[in-house]
N, C-alpha and C. Protein backbone atom coordinates (compact mmCIF):
# COMPACT_ATOMS: atom_id res chain seq x y z
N UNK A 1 47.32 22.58 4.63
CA UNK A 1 48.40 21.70 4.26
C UNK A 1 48.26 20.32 4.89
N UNK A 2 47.77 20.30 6.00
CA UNK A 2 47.88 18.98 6.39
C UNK A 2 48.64 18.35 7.82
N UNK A 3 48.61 17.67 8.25
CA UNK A 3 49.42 16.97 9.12
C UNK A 3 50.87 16.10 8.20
N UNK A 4 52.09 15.72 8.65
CA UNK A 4 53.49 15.68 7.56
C UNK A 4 54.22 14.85 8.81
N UNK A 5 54.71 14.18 8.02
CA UNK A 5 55.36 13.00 9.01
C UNK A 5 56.82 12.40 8.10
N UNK A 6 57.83 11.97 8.14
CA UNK A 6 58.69 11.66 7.24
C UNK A 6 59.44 10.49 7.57
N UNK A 7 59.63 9.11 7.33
CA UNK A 7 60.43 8.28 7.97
C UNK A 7 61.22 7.41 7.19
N UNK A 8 61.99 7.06 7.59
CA UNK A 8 63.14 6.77 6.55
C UNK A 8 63.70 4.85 6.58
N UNK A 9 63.92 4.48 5.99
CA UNK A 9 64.91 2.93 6.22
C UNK A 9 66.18 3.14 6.15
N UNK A 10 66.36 4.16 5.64
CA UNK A 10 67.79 4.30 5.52
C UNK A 10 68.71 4.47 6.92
N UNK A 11 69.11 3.69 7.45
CA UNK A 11 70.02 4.22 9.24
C UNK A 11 71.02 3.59 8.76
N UNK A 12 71.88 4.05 9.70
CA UNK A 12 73.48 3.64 9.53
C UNK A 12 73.57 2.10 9.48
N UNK A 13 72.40 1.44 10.11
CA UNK A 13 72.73 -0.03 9.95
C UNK A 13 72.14 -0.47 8.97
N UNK A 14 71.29 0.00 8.28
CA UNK A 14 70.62 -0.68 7.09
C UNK A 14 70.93 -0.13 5.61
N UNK A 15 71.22 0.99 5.83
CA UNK A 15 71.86 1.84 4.47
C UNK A 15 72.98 1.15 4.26
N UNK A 16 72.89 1.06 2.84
CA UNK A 16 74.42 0.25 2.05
C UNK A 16 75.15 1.09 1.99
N UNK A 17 76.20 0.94 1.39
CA UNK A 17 77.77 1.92 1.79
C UNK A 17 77.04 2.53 0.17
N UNK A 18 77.46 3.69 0.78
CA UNK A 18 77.22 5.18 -0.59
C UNK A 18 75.73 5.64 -0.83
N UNK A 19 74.92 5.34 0.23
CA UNK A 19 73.18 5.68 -0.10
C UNK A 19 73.71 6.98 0.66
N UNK A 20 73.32 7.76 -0.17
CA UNK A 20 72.83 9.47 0.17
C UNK A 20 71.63 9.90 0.92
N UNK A 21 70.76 8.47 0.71
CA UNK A 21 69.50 9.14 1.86
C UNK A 21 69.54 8.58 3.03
N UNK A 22 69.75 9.73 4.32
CA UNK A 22 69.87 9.49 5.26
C UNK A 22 68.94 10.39 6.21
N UNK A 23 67.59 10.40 5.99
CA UNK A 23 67.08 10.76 6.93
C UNK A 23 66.78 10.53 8.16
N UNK A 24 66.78 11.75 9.42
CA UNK A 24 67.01 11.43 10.47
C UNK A 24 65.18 10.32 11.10
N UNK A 25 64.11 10.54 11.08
CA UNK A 25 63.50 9.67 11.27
C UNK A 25 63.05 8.23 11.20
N UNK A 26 62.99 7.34 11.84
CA UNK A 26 62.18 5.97 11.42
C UNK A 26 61.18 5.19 11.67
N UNK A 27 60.30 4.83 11.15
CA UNK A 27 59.17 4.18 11.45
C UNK A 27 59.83 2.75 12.24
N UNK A 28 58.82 2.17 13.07
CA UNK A 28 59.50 0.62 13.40
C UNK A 28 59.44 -0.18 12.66
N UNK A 29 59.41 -0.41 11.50
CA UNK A 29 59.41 -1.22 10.38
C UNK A 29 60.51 -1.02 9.67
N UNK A 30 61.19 0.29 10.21
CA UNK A 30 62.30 0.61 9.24
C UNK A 30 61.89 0.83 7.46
N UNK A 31 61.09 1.49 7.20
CA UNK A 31 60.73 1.81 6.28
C UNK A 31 60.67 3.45 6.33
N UNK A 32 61.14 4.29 4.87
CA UNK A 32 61.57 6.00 4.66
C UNK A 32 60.25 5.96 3.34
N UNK A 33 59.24 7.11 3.93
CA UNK A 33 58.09 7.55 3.39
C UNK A 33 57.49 9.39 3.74
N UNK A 34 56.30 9.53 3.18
CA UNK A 34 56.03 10.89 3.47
C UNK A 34 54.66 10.47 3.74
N UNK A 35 53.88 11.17 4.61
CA UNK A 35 52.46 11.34 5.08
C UNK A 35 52.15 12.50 5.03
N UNK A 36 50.98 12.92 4.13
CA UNK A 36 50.55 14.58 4.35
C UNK A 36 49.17 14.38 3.18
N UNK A 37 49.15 15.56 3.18
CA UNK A 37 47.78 16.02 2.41
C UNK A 37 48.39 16.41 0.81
N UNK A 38 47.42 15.67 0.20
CA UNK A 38 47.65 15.58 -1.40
C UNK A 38 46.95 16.80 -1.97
N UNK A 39 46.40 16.75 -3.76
CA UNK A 39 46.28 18.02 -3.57
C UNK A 39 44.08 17.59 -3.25
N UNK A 40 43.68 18.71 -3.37
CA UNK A 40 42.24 18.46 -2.73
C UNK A 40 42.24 18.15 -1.66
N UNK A 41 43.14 18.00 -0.81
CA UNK A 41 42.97 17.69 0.59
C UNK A 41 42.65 16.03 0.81
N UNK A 42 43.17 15.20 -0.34
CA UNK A 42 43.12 13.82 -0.53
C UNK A 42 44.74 13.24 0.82
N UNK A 43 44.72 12.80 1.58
CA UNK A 43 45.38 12.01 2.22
C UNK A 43 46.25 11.18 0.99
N UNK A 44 47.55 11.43 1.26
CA UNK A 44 48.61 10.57 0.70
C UNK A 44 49.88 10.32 1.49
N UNK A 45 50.36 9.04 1.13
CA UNK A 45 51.11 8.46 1.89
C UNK A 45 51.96 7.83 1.03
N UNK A 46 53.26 8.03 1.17
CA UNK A 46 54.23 7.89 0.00
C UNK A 46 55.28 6.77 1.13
N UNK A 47 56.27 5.78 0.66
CA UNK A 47 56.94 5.09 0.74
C UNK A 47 57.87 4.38 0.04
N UNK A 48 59.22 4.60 0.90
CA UNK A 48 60.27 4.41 -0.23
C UNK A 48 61.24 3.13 0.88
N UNK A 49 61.24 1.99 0.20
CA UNK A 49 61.85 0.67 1.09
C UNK A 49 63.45 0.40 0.18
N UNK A 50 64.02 0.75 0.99
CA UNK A 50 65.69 -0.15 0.46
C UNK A 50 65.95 -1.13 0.59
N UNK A 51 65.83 -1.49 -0.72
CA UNK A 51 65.75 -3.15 -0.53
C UNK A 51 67.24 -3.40 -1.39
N UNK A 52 68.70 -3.64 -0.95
CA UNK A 52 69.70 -3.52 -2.05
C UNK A 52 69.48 -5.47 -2.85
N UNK A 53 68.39 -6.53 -2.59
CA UNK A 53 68.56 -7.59 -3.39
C UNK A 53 67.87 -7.13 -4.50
N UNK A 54 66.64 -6.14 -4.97
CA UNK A 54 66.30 -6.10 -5.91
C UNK A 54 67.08 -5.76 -7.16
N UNK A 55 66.99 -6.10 -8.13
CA UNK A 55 67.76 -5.66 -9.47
C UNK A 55 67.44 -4.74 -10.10
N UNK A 56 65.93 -4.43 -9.77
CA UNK A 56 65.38 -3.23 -10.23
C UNK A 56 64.25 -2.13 -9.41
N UNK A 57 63.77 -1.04 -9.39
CA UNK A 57 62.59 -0.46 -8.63
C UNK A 57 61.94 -1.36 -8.96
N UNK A 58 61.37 -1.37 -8.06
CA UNK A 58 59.18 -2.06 -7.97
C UNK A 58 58.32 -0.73 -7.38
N UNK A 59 57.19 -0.36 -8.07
CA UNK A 59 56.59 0.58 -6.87
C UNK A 59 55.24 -0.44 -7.36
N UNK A 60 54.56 -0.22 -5.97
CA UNK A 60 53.10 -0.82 -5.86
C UNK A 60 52.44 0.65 -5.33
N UNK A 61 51.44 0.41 -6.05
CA UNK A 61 50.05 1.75 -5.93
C UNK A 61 48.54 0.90 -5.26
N UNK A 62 48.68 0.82 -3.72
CA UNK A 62 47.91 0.30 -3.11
C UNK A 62 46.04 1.46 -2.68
N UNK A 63 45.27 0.91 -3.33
CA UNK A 63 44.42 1.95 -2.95
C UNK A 63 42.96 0.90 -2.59
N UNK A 64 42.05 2.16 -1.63
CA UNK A 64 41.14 1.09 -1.47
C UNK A 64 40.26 0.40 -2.70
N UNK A 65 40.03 1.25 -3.59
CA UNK A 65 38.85 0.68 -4.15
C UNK A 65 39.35 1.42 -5.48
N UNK A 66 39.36 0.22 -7.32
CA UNK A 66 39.68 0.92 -8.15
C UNK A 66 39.18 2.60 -8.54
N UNK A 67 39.56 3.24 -9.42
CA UNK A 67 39.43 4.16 -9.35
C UNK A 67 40.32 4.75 -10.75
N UNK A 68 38.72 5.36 -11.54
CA UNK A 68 39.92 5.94 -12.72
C UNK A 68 41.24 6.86 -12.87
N UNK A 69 41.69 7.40 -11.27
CA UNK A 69 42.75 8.57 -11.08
C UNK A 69 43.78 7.23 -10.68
N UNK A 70 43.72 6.17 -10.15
CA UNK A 70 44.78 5.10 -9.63
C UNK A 70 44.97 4.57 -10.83
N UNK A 71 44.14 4.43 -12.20
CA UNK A 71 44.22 3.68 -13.04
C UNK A 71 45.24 4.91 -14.18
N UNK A 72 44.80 5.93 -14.12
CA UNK A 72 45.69 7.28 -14.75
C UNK A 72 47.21 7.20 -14.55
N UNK A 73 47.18 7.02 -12.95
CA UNK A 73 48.44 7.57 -12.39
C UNK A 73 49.31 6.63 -12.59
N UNK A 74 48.89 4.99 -12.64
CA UNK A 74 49.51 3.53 -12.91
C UNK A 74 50.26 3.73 -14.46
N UNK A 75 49.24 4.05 -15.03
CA UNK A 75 49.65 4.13 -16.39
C UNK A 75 51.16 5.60 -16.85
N UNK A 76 50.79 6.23 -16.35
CA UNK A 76 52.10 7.26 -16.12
C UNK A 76 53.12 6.76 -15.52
N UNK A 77 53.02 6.22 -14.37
CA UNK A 77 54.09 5.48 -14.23
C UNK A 77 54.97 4.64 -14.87
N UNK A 78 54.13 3.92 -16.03
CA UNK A 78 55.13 2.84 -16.44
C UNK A 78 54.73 3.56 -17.88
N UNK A 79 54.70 4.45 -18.10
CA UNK A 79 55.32 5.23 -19.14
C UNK A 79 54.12 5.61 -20.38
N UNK A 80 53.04 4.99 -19.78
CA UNK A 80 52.26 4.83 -21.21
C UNK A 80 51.44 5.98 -20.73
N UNK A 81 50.38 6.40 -22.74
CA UNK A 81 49.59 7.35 -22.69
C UNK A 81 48.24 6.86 -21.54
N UNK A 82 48.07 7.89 -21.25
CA UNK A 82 46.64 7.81 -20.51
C UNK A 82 45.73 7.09 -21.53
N UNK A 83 44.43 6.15 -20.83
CA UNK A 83 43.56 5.98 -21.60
C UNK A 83 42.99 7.24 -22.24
N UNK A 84 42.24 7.37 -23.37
CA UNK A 84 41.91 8.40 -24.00
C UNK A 84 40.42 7.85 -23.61
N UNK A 85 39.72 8.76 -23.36
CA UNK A 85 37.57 8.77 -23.43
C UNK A 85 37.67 8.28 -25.38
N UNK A 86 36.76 7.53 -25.33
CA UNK A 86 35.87 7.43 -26.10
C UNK A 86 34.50 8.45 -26.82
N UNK A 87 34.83 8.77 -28.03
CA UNK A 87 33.49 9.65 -28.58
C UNK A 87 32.65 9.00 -29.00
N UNK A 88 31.66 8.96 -28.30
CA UNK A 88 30.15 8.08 -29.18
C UNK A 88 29.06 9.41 -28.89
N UNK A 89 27.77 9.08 -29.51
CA UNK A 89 26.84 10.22 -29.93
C UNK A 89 25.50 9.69 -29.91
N UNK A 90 24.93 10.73 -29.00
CA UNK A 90 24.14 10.68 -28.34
C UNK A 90 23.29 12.01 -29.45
N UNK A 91 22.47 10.65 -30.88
CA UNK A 91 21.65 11.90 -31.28
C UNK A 91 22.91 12.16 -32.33
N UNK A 92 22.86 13.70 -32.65
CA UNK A 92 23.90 14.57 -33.70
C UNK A 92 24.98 14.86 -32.92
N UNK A 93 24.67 14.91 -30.98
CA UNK A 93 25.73 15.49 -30.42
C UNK A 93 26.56 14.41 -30.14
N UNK A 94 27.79 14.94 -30.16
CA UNK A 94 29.08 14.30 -29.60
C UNK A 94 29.24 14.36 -28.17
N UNK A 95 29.89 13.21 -27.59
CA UNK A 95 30.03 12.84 -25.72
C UNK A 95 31.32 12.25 -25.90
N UNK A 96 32.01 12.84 -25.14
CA UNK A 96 33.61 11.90 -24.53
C UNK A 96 32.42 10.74 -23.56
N UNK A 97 33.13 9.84 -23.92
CA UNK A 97 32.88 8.85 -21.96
C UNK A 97 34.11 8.36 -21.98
N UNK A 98 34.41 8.58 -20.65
CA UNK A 98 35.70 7.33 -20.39
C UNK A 98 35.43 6.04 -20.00
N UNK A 99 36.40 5.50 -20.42
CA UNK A 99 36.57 3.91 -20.35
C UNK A 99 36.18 3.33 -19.00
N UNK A 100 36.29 4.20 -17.79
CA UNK A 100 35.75 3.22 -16.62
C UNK A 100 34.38 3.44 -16.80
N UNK A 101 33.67 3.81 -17.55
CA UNK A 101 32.01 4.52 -17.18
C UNK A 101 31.59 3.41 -18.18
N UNK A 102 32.23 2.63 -18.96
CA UNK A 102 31.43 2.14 -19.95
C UNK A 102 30.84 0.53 -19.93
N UNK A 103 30.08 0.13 -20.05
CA UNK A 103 29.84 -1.38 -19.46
C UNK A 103 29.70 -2.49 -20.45
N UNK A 104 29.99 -1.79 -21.85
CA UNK A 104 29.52 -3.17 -23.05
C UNK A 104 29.73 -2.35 -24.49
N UNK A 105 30.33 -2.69 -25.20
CA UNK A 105 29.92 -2.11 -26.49
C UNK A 105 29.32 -3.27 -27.28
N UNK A 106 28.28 -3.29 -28.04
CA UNK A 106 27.51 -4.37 -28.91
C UNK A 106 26.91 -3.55 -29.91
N UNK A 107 26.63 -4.47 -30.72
CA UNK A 107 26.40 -4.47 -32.41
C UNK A 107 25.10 -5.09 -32.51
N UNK A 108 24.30 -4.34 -33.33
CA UNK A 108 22.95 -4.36 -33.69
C UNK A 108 22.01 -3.40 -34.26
N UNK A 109 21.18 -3.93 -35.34
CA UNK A 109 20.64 -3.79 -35.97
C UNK A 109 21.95 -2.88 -36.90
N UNK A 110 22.64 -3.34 -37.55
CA UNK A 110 23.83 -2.84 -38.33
C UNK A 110 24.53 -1.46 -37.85
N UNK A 111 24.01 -1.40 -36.49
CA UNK A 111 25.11 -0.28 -36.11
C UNK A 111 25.70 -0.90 -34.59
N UNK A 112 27.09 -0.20 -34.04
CA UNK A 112 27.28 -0.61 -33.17
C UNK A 112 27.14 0.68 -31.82
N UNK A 113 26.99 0.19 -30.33
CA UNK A 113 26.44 1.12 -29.82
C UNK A 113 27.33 0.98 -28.53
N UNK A 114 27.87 1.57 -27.53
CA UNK A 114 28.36 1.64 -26.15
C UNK A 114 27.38 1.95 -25.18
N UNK A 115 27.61 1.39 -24.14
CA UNK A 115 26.38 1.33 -23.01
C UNK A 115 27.29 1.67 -22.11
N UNK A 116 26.53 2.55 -20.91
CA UNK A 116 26.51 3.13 -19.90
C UNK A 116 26.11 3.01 -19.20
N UNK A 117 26.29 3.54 -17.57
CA UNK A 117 25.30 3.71 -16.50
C UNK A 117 24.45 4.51 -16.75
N UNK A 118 24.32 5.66 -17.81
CA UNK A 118 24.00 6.77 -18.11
C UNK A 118 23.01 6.53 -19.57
N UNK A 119 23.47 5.62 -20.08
CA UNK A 119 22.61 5.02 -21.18
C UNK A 119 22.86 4.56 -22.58
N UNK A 120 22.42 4.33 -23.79
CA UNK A 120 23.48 3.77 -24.84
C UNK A 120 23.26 5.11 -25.60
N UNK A 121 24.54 4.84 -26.35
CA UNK A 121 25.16 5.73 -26.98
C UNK A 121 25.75 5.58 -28.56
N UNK A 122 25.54 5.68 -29.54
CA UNK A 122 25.87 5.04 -30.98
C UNK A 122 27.66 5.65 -31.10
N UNK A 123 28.38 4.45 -32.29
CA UNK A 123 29.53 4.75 -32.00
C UNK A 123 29.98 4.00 -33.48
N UNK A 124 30.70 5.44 -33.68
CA UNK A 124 31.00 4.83 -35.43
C UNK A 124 31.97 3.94 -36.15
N UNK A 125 32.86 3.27 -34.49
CA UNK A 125 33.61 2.25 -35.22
C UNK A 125 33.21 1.15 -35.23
N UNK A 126 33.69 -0.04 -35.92
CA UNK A 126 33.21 -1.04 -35.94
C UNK A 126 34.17 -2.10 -34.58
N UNK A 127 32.84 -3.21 -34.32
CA UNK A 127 33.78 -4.09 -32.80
C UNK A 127 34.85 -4.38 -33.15
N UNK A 128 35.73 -5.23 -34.36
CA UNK A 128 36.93 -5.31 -34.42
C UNK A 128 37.62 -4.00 -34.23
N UNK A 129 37.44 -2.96 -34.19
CA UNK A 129 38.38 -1.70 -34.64
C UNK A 129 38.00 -1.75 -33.05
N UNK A 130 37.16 -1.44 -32.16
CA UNK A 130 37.33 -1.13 -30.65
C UNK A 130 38.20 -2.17 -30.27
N UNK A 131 37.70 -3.60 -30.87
CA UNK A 131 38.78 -4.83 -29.71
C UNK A 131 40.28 -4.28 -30.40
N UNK A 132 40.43 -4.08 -31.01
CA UNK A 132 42.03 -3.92 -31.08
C UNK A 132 42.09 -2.48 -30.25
N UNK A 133 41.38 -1.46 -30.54
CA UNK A 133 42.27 -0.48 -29.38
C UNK A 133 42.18 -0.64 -28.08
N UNK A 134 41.29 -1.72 -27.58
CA UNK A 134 41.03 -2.31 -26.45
C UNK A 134 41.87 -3.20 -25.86
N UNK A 135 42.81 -3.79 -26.68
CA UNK A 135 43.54 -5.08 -26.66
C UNK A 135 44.55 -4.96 -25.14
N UNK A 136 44.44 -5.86 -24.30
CA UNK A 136 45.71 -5.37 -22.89
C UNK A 136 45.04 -4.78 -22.11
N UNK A 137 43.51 -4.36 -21.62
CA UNK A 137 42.49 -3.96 -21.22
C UNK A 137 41.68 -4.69 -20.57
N UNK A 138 40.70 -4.59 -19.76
CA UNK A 138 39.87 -5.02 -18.92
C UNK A 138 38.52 -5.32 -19.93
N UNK A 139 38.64 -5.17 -21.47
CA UNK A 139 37.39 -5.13 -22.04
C UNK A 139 37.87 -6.51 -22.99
N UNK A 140 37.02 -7.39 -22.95
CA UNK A 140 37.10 -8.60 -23.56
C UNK A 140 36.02 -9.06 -24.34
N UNK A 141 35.90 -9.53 -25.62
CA UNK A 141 34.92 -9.91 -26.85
C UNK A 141 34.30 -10.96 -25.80
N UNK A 142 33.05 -10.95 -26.12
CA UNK A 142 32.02 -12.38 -25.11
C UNK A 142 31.62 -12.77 -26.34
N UNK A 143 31.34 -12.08 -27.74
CA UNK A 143 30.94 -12.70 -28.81
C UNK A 143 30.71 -12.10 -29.76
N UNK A 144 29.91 -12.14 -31.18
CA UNK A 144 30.56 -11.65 -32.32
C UNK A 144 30.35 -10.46 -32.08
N UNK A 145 29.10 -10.28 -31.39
CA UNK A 145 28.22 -9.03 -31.35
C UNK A 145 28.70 -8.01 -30.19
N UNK A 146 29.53 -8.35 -28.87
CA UNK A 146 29.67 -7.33 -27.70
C UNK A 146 31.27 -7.89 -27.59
N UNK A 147 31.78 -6.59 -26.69
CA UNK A 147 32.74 -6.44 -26.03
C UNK A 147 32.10 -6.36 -24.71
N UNK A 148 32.44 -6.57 -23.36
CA UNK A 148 32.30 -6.53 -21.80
C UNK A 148 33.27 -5.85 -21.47
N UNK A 149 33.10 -4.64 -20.26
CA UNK A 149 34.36 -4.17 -19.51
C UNK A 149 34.08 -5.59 -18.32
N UNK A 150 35.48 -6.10 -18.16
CA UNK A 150 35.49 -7.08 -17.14
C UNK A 150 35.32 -6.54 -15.49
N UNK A 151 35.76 -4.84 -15.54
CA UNK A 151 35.44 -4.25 -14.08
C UNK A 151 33.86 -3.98 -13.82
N UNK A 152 33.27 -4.13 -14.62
CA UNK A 152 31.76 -3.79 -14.59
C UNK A 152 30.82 -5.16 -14.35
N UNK A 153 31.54 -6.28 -14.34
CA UNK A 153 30.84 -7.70 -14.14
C UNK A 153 30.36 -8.02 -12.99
N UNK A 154 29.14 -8.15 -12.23
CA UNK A 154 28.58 -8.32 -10.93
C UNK A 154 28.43 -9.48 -10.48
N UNK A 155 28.22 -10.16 -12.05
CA UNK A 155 27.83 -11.37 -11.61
C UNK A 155 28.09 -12.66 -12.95
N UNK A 156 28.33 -13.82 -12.49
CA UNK A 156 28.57 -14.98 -13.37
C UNK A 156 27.82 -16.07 -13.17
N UNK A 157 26.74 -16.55 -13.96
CA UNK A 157 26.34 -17.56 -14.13
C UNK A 157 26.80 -18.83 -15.05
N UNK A 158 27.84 -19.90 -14.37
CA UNK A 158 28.28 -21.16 -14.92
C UNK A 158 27.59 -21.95 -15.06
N UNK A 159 26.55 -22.01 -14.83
CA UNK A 159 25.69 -23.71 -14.39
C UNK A 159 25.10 -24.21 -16.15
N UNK A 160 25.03 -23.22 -16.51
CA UNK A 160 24.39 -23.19 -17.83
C UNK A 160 25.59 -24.09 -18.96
N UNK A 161 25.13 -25.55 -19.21
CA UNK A 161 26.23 -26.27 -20.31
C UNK A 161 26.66 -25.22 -21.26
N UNK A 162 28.26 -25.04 -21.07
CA UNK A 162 28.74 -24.53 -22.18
C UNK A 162 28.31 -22.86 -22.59
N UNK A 163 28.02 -22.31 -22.17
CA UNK A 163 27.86 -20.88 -21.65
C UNK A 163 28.05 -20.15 -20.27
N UNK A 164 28.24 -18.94 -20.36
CA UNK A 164 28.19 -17.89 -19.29
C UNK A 164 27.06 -17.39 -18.79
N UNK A 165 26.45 -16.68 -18.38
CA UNK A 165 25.39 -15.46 -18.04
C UNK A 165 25.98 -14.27 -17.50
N UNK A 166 26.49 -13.40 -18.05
CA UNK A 166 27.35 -12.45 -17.40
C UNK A 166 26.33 -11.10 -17.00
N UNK A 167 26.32 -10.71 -15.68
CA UNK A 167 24.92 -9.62 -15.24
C UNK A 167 26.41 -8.68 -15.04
N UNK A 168 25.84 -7.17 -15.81
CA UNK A 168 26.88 -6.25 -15.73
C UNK A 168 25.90 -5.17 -14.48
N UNK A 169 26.45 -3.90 -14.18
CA UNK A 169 25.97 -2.74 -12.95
C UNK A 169 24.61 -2.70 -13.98
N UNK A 170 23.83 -2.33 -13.15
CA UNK A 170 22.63 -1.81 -13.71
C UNK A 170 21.33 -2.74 -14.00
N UNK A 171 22.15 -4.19 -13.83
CA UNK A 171 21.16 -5.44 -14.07
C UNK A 171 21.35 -5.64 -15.96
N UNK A 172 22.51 -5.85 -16.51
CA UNK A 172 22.08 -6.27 -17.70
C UNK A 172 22.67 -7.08 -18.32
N UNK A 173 22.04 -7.79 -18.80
CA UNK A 173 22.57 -9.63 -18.79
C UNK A 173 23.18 -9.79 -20.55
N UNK A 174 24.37 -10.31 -20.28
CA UNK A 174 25.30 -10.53 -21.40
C UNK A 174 25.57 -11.94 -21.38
N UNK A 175 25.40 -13.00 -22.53
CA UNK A 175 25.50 -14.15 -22.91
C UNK A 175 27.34 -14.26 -23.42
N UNK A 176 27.69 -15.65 -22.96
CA UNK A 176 29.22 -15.33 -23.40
C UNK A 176 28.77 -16.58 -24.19
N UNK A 177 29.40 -16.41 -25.57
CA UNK A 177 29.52 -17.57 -26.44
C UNK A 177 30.47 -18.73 -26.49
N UNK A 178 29.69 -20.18 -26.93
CA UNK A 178 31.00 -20.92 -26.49
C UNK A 178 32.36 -20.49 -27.06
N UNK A 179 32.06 -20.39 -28.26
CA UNK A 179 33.75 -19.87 -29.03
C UNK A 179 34.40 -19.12 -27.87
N UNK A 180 33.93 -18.23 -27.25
CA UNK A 180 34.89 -17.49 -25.93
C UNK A 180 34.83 -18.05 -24.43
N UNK A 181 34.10 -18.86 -24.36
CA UNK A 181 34.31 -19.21 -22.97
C UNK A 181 35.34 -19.55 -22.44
N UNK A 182 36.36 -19.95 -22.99
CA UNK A 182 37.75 -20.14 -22.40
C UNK A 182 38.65 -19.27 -22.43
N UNK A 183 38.29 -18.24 -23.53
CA UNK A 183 39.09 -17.51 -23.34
C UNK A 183 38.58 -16.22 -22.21
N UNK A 184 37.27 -15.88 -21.47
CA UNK A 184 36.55 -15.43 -20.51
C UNK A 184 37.17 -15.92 -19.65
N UNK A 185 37.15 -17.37 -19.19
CA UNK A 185 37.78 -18.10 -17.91
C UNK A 185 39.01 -17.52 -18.11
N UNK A 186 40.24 -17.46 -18.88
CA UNK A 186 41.50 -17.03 -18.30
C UNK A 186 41.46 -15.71 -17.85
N UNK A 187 40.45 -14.92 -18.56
CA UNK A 187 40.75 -13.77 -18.47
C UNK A 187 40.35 -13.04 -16.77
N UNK A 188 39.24 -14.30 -16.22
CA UNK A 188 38.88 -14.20 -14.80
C UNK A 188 39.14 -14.78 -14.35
N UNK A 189 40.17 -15.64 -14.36
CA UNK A 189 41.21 -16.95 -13.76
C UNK A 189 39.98 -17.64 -12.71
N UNK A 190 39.16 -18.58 -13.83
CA UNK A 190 38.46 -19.49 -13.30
C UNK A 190 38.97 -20.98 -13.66
């Protein structure tokens, strides 16, 4: 189970008239949370701040390093479906990949294909039909031919008039077209 710790903001001096949570512990910050073991034996640490100026909850999901289970659990929170994996085909056989594994979808030689750390993969929709289910996403058109996941970008080359050089994991170099270069810069608030 874990080591379990429980501390509260709520005290007689900081609790507003009619808060029901009144637990007896407090951190010196005056902040009411839980510390213990998640499931797998993952360390979690939960925190709950009374704040009576807000108008509404806020929760923040602070973690070290992204992660497709922080990106799952975000999305449950504010109500929406989980990302769904992607089916592309490898050959006759069919492969789920999920969306954090994927580093580019591009178009060529009249088919379009998704790339991996793992390798490319053919995929029977066409790029407009991915950018729209993509749309509100970390995956952004660089040009007629590719989509980019923006979490997979290592590296940016500006120096180049009026183009990008975008190097994704794995070493593989994606050209951003002028038609998108501005819309690239907002999307990486350059």
């Amino acid at each position: 189970m874990g080591n379990r710790s429980f501390f509260t903001s709520c005290g007689p001096a900081a609790c507003p008239q009619g808060c029901a949570i009144r637990p007896p512990l407090l951190d010196k910050r005056g902040r009411s949370g839980y510390t213990g073991s998640g499931q797998g034996g993952n360390a979690v640490k939960v925190e709950i701040q009374i704040d009576p100026e807000l108008e509404e909850p806020v929760l923040v999901l602070r973690v070290p390093a992204p992660t497709e289970e922080a990106e799952q659990l975000a999305a449950r929170l504010r109500g929406e479906a989980p990302p769904q994996p992607f089916t592309v085909y490898d050959g006759r056989e069919a492969v789920r990949v999920s969306r954090s594994k994927v580093l580019r979808f591009f178009a060529e030689d009249k088919g379009v294909f998704c790339q991996t750390g793992k390798g490319v993969f053919a995929v029977r929709q066409r790029l407009y039909e991915l950018e729209e289910a993509l749309t509100g996403t970390k995956f952004v058109r660089v040009s007629n031919s590719e989509i980019v996941n923006l979490d997979r970008v290592t590296g940016l080359d500006l120096t180049l008039a009026g183009t990008i050089k975008m190097t994704l994991e794995g070493g593989t170099v994606c050209w951003v077209s002028r038609r998108y270069v501005k819309k690239i810069k907002q999307a990486l608030e350059l």
